[in-house]
Protein backbone atom coordinates (compact mmCIF):
# COMPACT_ATOMS: atom_id res chain seq x y z
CA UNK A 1 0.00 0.00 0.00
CA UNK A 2 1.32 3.15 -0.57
CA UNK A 3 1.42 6.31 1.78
CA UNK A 4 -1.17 8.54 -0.83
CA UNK A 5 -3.73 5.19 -0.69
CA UNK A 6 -3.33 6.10 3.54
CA UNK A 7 -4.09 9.74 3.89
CA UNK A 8 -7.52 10.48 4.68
CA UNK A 9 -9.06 13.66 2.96
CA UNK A 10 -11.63 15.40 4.87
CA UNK A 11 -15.29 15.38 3.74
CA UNK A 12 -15.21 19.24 3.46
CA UNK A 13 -12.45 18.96 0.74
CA UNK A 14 -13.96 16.14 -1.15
CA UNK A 15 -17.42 18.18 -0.96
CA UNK A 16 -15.13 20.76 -3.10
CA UNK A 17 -15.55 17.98 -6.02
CA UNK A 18 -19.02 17.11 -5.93
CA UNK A 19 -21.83 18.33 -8.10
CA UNK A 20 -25.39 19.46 -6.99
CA UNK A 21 -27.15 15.88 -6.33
CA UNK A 22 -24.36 13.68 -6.90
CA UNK A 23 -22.54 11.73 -4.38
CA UNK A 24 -19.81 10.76 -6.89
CA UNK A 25 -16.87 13.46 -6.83
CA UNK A 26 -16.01 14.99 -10.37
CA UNK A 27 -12.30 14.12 -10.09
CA UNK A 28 -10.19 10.20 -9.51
CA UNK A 29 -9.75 9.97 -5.60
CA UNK A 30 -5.68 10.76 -6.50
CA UNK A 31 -6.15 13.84 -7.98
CA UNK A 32 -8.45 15.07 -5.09
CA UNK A 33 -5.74 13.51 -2.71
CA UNK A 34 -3.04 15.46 -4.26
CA UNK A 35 -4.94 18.99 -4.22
CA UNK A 36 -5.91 18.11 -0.43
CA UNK A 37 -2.24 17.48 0.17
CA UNK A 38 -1.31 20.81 -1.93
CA UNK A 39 -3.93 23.10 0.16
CA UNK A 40 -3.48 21.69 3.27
CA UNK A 41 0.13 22.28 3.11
CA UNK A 42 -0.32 26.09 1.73
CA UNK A 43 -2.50 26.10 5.09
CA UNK A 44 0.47 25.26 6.97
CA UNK A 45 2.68 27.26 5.86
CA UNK A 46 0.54 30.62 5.84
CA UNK A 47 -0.16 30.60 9.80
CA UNK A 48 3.13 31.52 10.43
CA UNK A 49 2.53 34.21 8.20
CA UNK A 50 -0.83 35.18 9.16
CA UNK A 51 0.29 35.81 12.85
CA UNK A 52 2.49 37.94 11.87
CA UNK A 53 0.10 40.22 9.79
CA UNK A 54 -1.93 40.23 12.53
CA UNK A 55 0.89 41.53 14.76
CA UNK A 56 2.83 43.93 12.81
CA UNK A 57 -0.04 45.42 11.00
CA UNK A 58 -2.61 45.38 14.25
CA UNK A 59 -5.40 44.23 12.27
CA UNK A 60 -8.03 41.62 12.94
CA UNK A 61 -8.37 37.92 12.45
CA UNK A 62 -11.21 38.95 9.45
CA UNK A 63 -8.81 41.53 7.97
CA UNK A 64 -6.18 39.07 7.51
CA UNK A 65 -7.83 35.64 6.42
CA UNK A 66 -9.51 38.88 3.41
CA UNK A 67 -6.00 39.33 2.64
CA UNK A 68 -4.62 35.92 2.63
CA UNK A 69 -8.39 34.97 0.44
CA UNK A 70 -7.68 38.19 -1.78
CA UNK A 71 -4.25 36.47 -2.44
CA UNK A 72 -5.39 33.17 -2.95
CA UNK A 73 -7.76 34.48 -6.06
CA UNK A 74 -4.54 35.66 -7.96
CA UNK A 75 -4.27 33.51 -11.03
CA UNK A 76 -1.03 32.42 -10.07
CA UNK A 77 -1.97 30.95 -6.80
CA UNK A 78 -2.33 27.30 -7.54
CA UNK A 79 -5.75 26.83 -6.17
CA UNK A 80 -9.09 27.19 -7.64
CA UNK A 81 -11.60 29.58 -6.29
CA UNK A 82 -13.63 26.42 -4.29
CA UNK A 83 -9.81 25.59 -2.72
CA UNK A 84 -9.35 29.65 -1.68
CA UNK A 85 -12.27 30.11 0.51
CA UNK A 86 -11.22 26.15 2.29
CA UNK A 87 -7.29 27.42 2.24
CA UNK A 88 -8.62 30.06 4.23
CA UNK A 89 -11.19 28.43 6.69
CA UNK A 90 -8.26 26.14 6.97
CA UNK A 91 -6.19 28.19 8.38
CA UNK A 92 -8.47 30.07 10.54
CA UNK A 93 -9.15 26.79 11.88
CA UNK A 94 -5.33 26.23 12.62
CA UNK A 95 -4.74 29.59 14.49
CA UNK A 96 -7.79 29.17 16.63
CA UNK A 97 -9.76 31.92 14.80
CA UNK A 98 -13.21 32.27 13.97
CA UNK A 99 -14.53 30.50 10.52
CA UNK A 100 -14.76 33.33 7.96
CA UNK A 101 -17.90 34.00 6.15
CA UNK A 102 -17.84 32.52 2.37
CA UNK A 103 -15.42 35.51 0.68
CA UNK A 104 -16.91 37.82 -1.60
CA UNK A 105 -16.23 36.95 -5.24
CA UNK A 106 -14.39 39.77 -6.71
C-alpha cells in the first residue's frame, strides 16, 4: 500500500468535487488527494505568516484571512476559487480563529 492510498481527505475537501445531487466526486480519488495534500500544506505554511500580519499590521483575524483569500484568487496561486475560501477556513481553523464567512467573489 502506498502512503497517498493512507491519507484520509476530509469530507469538506472532497465536498469541493461534488456536483449538486451527486454523491460521486467529479475528479479520480488521486487527484483530489493530491490537491488536499497541496492546500493543506499552503494552510500550513501561511499561519506563520498570518500571525504575523496580525501583529505587525494590528489588524483583525477577518482583515487578515480577506487578505490571505484576496491572495489566494490571484491567477497564479495554484488553487481554484472552491480551494481559496477552504485554504482560508483552513487556516483560521489552525490559528484558533473564527470561521470566515464565504469571501466575496471579486
Amino acid at each position: 500500500m502506498t502512503d497517498e492510498s493512507q491519507l484520509i481527505v476530509p469530507p469538506s475537501f472532497i465536498a469541493l468535487y461534488l456536483q449538486p445531487h451527486r454523491t460521486r466526486p467529479s475528479a479520480p480519488r488521486e487527484v483530489i488527494a493530491a490537491r488536499y495534500e497541496f492546500c493543506e500544506d499552503l494552510a500550513l505554511m501561511l499561519t506563520e505568516h498570518a500571525a504575523e500580519i496580525k501583529s505587525s499590521l494590528h489588524v483583525t483575524d477577518d482583515d487578515v484571512l480577506s487578505r490571505v483569500w484576496r491572495g489566494l484568487r490571484a491567477p497564479d496561486s495554484g488553487v481554484n476559487a472552491a480551494e481559496a475560501q477552504w485554504v482560508v477556513n483552513r487556516l483560521a481553523e489552525l490559528l484558533g480563529w473564527p470561521l470566515p464567512g464565504e469571501m466575496a467573489s471579486g
